[in-house]
Protein backbone atom coordinates (compact mmCIF):
# COMPACT_ATOMS: atom_id res chain seq x y z
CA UNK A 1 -5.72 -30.33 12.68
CA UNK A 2 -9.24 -30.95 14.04
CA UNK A 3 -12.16 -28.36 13.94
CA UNK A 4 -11.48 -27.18 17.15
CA UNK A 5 -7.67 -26.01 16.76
CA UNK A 6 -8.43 -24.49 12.94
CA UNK A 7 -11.30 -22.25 14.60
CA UNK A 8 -9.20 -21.31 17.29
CA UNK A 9 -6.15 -20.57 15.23
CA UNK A 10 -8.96 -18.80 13.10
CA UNK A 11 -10.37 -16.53 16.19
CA UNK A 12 -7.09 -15.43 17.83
CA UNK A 13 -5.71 -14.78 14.17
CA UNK A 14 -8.56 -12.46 13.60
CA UNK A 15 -8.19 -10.95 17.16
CA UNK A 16 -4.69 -9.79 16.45
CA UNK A 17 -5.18 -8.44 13.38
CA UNK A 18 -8.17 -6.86 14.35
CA UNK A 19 -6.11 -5.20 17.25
CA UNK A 20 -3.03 -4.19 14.79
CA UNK A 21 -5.43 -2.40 12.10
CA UNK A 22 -8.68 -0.53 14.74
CA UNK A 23 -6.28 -0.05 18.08
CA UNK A 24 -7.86 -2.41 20.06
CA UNK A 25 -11.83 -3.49 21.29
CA UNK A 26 -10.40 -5.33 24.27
CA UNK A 27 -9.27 -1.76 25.88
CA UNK A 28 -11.56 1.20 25.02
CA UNK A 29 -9.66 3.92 27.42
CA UNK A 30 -6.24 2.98 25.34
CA UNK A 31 -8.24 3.27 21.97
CA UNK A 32 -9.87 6.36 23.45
CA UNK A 33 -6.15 7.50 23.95
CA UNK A 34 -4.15 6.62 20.93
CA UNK A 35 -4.42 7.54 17.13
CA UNK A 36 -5.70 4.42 15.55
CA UNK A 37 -2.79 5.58 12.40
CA UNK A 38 0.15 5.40 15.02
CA UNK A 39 1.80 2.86 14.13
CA UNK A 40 3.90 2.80 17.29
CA UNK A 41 0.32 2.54 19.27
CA UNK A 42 -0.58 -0.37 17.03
CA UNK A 43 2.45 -2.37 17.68
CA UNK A 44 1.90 -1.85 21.79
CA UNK A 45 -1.55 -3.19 21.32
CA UNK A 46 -0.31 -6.59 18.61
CA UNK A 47 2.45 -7.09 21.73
CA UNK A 48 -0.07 -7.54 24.38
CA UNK A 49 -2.73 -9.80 22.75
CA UNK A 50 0.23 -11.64 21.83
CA UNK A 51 1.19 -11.80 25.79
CA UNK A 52 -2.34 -12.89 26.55
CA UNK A 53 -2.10 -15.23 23.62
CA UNK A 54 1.51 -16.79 25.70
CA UNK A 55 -0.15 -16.90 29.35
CA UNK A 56 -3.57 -17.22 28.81
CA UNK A 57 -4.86 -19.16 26.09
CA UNK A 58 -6.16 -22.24 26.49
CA UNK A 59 -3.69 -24.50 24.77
CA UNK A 60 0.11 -24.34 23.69
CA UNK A 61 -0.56 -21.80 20.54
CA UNK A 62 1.71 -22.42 17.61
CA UNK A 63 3.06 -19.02 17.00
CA UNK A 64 4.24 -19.51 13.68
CA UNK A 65 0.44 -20.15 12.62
CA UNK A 66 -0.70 -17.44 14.68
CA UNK A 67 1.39 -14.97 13.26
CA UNK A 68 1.07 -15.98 9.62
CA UNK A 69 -2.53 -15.48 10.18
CA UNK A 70 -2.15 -12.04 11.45
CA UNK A 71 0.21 -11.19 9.13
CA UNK A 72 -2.59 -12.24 6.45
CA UNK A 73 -5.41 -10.57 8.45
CA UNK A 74 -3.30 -7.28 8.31
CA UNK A 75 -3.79 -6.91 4.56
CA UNK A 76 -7.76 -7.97 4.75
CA UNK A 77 -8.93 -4.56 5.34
CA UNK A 78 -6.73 -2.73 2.59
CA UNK A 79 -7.97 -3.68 -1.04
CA UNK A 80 -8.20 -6.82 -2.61
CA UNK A 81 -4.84 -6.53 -4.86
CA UNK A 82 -2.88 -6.22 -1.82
CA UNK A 83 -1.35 -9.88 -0.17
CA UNK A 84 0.94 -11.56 2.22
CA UNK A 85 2.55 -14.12 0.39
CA UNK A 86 4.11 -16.91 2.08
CA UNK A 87 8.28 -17.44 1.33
CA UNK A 88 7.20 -20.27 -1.47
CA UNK A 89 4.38 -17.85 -2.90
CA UNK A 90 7.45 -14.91 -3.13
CA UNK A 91 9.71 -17.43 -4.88
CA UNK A 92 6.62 -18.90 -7.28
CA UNK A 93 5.54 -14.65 -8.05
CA UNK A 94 9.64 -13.65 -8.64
CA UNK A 95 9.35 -17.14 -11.34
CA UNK A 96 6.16 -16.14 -12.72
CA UNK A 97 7.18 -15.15 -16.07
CA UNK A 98 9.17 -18.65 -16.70
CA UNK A 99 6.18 -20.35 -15.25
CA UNK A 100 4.06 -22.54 -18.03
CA UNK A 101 0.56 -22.36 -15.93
CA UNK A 102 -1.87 -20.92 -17.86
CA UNK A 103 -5.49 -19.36 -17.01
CA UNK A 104 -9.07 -19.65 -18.09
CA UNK A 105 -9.78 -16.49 -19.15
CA UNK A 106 -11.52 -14.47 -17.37
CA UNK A 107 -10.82 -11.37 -14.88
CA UNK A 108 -11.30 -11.54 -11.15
CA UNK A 109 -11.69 -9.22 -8.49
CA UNK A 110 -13.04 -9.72 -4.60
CA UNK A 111 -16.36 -8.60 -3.61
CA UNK A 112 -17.65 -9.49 -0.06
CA UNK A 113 -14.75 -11.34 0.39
CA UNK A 114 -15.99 -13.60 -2.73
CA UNK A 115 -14.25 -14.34 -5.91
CA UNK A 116 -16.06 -12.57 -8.04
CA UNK A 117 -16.01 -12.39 -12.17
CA UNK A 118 -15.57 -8.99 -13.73
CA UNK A 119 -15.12 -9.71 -17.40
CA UNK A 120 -14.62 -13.46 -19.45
CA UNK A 121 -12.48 -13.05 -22.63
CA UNK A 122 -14.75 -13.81 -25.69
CA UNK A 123 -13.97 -17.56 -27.03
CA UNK A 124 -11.95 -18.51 -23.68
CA UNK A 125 -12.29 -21.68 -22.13
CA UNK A 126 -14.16 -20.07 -19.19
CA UNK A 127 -16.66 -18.21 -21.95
CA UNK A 128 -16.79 -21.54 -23.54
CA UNK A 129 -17.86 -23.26 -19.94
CA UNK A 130 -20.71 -20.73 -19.67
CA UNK A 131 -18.67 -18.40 -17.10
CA UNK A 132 -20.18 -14.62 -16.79
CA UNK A 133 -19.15 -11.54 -15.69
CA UNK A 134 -21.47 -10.72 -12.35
CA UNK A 135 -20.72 -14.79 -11.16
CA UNK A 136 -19.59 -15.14 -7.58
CA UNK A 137 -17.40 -18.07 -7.31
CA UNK A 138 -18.32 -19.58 -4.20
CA UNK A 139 -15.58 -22.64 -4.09
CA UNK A 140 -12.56 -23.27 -6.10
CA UNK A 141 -12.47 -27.60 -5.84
CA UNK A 142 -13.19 -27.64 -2.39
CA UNK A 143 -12.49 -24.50 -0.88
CA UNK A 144 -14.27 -21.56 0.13
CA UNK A 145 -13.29 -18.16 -1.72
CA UNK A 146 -13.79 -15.90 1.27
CA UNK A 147 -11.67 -17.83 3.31
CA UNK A 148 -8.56 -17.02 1.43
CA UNK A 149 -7.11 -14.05 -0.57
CA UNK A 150 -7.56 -13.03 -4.42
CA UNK A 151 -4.21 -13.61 -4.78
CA UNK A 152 -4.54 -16.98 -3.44
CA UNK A 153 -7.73 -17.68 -5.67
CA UNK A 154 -6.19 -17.06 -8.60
CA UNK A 155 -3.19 -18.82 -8.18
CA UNK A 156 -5.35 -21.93 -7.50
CA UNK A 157 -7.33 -21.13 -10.71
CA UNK A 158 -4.39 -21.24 -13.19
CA UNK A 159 -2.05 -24.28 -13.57
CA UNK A 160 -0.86 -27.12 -16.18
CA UNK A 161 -2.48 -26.60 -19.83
CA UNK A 162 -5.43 -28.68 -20.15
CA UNK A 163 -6.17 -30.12 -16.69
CA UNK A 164 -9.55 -29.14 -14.83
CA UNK A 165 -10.53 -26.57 -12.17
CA UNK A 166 -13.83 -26.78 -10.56
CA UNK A 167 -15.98 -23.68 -9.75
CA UNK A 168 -19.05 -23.37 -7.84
CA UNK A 169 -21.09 -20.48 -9.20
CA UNK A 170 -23.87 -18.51 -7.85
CA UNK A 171 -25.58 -16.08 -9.89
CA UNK A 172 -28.27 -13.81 -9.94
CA UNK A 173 -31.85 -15.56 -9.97
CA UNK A 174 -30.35 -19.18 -10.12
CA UNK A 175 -29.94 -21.80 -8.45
CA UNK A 176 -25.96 -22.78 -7.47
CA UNK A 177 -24.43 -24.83 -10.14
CA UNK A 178 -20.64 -26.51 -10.88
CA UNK A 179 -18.97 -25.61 -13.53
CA UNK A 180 -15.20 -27.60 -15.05
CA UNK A 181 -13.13 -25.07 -17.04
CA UNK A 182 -10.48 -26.56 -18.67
CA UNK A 183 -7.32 -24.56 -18.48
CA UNK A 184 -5.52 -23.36 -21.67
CA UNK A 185 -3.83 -20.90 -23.89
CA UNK A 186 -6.65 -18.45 -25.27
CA UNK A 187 -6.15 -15.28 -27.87
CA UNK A 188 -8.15 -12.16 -26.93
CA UNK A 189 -9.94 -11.21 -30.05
CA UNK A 190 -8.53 -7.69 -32.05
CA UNK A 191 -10.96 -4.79 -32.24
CA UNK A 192 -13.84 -5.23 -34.59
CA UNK A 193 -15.42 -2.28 -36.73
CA UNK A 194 -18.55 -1.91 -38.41
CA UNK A 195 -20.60 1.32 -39.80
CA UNK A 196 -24.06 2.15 -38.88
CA UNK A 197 -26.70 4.31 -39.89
CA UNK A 198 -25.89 7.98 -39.76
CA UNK A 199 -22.00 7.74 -40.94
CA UNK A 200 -21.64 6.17 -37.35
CA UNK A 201 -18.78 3.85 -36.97
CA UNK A 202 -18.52 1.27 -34.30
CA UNK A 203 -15.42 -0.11 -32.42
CA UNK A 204 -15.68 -3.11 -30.40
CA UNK A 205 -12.57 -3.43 -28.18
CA UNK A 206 -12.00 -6.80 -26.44
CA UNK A 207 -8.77 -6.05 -24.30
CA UNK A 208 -6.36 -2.99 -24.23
CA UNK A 209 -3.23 -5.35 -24.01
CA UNK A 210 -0.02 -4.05 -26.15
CA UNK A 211 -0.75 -3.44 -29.95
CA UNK A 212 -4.36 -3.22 -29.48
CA UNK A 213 -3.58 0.84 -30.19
CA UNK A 214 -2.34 -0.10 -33.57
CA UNK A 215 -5.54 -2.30 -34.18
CA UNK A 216 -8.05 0.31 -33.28
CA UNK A 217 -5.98 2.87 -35.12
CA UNK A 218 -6.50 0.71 -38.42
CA UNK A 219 -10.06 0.79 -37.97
CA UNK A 220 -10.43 4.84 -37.28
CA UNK A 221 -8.82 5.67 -40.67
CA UNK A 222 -10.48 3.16 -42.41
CA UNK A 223 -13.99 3.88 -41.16
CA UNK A 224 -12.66 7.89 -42.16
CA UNK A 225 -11.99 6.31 -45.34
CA UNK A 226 -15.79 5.01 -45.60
CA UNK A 227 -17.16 8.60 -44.77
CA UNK A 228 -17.86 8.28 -40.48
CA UNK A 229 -17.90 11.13 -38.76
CA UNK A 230 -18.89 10.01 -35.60
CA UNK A 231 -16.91 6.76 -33.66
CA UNK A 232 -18.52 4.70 -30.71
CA UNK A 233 -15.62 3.06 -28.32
CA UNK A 234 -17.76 -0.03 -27.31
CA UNK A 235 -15.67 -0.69 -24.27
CA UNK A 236 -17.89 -3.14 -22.31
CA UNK A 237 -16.02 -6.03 -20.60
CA UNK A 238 -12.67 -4.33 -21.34
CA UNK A 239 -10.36 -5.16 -18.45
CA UNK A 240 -7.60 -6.38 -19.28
CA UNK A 241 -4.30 -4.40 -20.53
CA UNK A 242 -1.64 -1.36 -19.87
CA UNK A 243 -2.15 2.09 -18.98
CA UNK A 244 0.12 3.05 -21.68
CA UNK A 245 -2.30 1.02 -24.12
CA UNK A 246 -5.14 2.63 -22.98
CA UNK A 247 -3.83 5.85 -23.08
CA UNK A 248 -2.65 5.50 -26.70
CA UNK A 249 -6.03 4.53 -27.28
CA UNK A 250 -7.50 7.84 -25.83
CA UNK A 251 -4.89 9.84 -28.00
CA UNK A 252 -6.69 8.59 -30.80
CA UNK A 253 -9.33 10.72 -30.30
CA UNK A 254 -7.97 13.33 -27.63
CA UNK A 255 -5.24 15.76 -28.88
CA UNK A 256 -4.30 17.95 -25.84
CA UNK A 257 -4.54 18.02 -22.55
CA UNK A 258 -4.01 15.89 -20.11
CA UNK A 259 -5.36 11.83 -20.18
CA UNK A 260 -4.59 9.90 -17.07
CA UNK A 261 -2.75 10.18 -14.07
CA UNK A 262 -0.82 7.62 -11.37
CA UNK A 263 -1.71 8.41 -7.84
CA UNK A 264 0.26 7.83 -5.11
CA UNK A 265 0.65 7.89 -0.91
CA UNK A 266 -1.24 10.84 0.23
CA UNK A 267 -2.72 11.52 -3.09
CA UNK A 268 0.85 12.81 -4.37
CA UNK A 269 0.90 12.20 -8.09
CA UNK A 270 3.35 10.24 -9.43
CA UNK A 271 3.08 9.94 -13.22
CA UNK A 272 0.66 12.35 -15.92
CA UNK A 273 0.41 10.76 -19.09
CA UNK A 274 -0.79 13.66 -21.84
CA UNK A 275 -1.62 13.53 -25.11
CA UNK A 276 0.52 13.55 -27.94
CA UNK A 277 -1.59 15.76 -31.16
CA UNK A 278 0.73 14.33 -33.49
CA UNK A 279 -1.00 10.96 -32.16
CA UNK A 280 -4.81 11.77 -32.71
CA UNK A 281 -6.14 10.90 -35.94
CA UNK A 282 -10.28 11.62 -35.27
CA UNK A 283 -11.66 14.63 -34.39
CA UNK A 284 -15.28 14.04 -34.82
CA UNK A 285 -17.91 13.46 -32.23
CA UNK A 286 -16.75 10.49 -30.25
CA UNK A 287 -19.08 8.44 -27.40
CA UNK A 288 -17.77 5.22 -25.22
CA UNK A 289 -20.29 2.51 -23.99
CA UNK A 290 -19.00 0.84 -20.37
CA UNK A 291 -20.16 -1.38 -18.20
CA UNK A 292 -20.02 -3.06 -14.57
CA UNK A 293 -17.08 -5.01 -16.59
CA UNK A 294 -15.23 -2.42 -17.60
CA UNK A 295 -12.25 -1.94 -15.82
CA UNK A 296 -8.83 -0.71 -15.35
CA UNK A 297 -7.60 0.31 -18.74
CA UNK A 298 -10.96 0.43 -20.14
CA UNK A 299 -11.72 3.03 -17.20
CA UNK A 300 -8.64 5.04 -18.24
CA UNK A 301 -10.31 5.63 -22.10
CA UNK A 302 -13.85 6.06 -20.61
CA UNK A 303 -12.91 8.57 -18.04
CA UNK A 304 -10.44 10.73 -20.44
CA UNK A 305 -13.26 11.23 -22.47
CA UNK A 306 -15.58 12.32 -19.75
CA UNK A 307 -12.82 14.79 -18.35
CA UNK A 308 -12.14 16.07 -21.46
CA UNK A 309 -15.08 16.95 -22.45
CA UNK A 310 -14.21 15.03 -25.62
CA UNK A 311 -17.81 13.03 -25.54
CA UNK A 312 -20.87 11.06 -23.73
CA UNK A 313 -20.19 7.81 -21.85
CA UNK A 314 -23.29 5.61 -22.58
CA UNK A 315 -23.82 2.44 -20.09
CA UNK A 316 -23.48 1.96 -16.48
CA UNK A 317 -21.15 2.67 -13.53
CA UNK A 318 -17.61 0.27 -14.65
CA UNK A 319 -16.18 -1.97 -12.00
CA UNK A 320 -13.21 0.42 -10.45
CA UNK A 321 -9.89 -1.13 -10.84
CA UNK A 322 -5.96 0.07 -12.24
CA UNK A 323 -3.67 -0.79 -9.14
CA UNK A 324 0.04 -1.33 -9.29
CA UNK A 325 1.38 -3.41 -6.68
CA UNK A 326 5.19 -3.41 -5.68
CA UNK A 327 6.25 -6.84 -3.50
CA UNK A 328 8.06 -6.32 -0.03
CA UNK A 329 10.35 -9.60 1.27
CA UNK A 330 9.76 -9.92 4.69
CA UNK A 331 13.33 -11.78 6.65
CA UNK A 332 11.90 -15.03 7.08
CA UNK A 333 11.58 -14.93 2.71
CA UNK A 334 7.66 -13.71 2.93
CA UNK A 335 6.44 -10.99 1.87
CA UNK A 336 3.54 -8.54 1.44
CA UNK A 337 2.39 -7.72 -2.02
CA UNK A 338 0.82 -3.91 -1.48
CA UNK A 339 -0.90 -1.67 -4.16
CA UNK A 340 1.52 1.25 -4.18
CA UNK A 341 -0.23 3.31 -6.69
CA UNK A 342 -4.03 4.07 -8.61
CA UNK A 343 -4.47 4.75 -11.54
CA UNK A 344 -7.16 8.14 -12.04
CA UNK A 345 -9.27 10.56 -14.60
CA UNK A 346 -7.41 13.92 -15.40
CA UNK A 347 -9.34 15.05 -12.68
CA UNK A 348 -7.59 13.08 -10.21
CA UNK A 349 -10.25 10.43 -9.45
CA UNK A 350 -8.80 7.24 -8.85
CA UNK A 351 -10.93 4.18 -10.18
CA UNK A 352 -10.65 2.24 -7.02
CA UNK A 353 -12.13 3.47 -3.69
CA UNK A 354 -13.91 2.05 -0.96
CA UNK A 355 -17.26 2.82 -1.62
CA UNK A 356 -19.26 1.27 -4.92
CA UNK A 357 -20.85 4.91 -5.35
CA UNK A 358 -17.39 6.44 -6.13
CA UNK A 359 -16.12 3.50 -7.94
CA UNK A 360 -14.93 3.22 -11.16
CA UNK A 361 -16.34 5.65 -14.15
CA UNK A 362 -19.88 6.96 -13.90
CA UNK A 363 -21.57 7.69 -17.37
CA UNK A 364 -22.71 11.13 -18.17
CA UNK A 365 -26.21 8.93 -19.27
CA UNK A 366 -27.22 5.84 -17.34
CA UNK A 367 -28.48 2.95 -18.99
CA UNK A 368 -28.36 -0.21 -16.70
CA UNK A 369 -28.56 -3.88 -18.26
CA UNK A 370 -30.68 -6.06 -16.40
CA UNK A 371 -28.61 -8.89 -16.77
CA UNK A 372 -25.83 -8.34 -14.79
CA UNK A 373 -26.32 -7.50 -11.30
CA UNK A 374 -24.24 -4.75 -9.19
CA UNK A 375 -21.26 -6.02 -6.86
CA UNK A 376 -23.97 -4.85 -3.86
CA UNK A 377 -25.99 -7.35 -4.78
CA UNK A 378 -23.79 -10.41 -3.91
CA UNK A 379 -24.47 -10.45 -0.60
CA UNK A 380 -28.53 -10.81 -1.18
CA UNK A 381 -27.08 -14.03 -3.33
CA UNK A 382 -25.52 -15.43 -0.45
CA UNK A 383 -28.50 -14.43 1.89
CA UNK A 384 -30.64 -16.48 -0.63
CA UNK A 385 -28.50 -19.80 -1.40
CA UNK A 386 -28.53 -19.93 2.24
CA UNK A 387 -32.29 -19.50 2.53
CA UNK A 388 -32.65 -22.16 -0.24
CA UNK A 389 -30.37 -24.84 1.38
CA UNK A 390 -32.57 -23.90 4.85
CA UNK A 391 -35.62 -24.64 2.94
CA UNK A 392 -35.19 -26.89 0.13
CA UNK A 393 -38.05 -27.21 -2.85
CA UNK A 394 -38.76 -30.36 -3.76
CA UNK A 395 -38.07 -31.30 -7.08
CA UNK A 396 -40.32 -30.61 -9.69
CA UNK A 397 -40.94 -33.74 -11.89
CA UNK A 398 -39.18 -33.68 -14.86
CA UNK A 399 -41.15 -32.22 -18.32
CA UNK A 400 -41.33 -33.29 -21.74
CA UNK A 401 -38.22 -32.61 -23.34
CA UNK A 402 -38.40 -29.19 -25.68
CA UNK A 403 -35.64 -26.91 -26.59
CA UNK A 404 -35.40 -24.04 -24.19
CA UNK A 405 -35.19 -20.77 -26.68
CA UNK A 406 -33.67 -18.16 -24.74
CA UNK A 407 -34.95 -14.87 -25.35
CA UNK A 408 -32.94 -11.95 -27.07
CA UNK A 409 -31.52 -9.48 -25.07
CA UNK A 410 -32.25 -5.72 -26.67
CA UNK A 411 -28.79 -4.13 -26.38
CA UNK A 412 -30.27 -0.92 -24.63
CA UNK A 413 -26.74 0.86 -24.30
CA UNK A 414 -25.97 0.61 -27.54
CA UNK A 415 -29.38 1.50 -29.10
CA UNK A 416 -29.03 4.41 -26.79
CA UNK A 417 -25.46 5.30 -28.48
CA UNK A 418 -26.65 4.90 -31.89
CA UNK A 419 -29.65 7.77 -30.55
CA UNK A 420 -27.16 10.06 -29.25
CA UNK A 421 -24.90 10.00 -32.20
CA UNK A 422 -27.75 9.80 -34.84
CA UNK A 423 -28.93 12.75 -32.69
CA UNK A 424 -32.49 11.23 -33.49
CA UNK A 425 -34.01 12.81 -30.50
CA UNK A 426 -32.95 15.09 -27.46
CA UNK A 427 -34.94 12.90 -24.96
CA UNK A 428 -31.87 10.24 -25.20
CA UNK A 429 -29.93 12.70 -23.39
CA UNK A 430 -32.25 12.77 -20.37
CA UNK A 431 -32.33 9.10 -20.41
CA UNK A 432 -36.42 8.70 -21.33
């Protein structure tokens, strides 16, 4: 299809979903009129673009491309985990489990409509290939992340063991590069523990996928062994794994009460997972670290322990994830993949929202890395490759060849942990 008929498809695709979701630009006294959540209203409004699509358009449309375009455009403005799937995407996602594709490891999410890396599991191929958590990925081969769905992205990011995918990367304060990930097999690393000063023991938790529990459990009773009385959860990049995981994780440490919840339509709650005190084995002082890539179940540990009082959370606000989708077939053997349920705090805060500033887990003390940038912050990257391809440097001529040493990173979060814990001063809990 030529430039012409793809933009056009593109613009009246838009145009009816635009009308089926807001009620309608094109008549402001009939928005002005009908609830824009009457469904009824917004099926009125989809019929009669469609009837100016018929008599007035240009061209003979092709229907079938017009509607699968709406139908995709209806989902845009929900969340990112939600999808129309075409008939051979429903039959590849109902195979999924006998499929042999395999990732790169690393976890994705959608920010301004960008592929965009929330955590990379440590000793993957995409950690080996230099992928980070805060990288936009601006193409997958040849095509342009915003102009398809996350679902979409990530099915074209997995596929036979060891062949190739290509990723252009943008990332804060440099310049666009390409980077090959070969796809393969990886193993998430199990839960390390070490002691620190203070009888201060330190977990390190990778992923919250099934029997991590039973790893981080061996390490609580044999740092209680060693004398600790005080655990750090280092839960930064954690985004990966089950609610139930996560939750038998927080029962470690948490021995009543409530410790997540399921949330569904109209903010009914569907499912409270409580703890179990047969199940908690530490009942000292207890702190979790997070960051922008903790997610999901990491979110469900972090935020029990905020709403139960049970400790500080050291770090920055985490990503906002913890969906469950359910998969509706549509008659023609499409369907629409829709989050059906959140997962929240105690408190009833779900982890996803709409708005970054009630995103996620905020720690009771703030302490921001400065080398990972916010999800905000993507579209100033975009702004800027665009500038730079506008204005292009010339290239600097090429210097005598030394190693670049790249500097070492102070691990502010956890130094400001170790602080709290060590209770070495009561400024750390202002944040000074």
């Amino acid at each position: 299809m030529s430039f012409r008929g793809k933009l056009s498809i593109l613009v009246i695709s838009v145009a009816v979903a635009l009308y089926a979701v807001i009620g309608g630009m094109l008549s402001p006294w009939a928005r002005a009129q009908q609830p824009i959540n009457d469904a009824g209203a917004q099926i009125r409004i989809f019929e009669e673009v469609l009837k100016h699509i018929e008599n007035d358009y240009v061209d003979e449309p092709n229907l079938e491309k017009v509607r699968y375009g709406a139908l995709r455009g209806l989902v845009g403005g929900l969340d990112p985990y939600s999808s129309y799937l075409t008939a051979q995407q429903v039959a590849d996602f109902n195979a999924s489990k006998n499929s042999n594709k395999v990732g790169i490891g690393a976890e994705f999410s959608q920010v301004s409509l960008y592929l965009y890396v929330v955590s990379v599991t440590k000793g993957s191929n995409a950690d080996k290939a230099g992928l980070k958590a805060g990288d936009v990925v601006e193409y997958i081969e040849n095509k342009a992340t915003r102009d398809i769905s996350l679902y979409d992205a990530r099915q074209m990011i997995v596929g036979e063991p060891g062949s190739i995918v290509t990723l252009r990367i943008l990332r804060s304060g440099e310049k666009p590069q390409t980077v090959k990930v070969a796809r393969g097999s990886y193993k998430t690393p199990s839960a390390e523990a070490r002691v620190e000063a203070g009888k201060v023991g330190v977990i390190k938790v990778y992923s919250l996928e099934d029997g991590e529990a039973n790893d981080i459990k061996a390490h609580v009773e044999r740092l209680k062994k060693e004398g600790v009385q005080k655990i750090i959860l280092d839960l930064r990049g954690v985004a990966t794994g089950t609610l139930n995981e996560a939750v038998a994780v927080a029962n470690l440490f948490i021995k009543d009460g409530e410790i997540a919840k399921v949330i569904g339509k109209d903010s009914k709650v569907l499912k409270t997972m409580s703890a179990d005190p047969s199940k908690t084995i530490f009942d000292g002082k207890v702190a979790a670290i997070i960051d922008l890539g903790t997610a999901g179940p990491g979110e469900v540990v972090a935020g029990a322990i905020l709403d139960r009082k049970r400790g500080d959370v050291v770090g920055e606000r985490s990503f906002g994830a913890g969906t469950e989708q359910q998969l509706f077939t549509l008659r023609g053997g499409d369907g629409y993949l829709l989050t059906t349920a959140k997962w929240a705090s105690p408190s009833g805060n779900t982890f996803l929202s709409d708005e970054r500033a009630t995103m996620g887990v905020k720690p009771s003390i703030e302490v921001k890395r400065p080398d990972t940038p916010e999800p905000i912050e993507v579209e100033e990257m975009i702004d800027q490759r665009d500038e730079q391809n506008q204005n292009p440097q010339p290239s600097a001529s090429p210097s005598p060849s030394k190693e670049t040493v790249k500097p070492v990173i102070e691990d502010l979060q956890m130094k400001k942990a170790l602080e709290i814990m060590q209770d070495k001063s009561q400024a750390a809990r202002s944040g000074e």
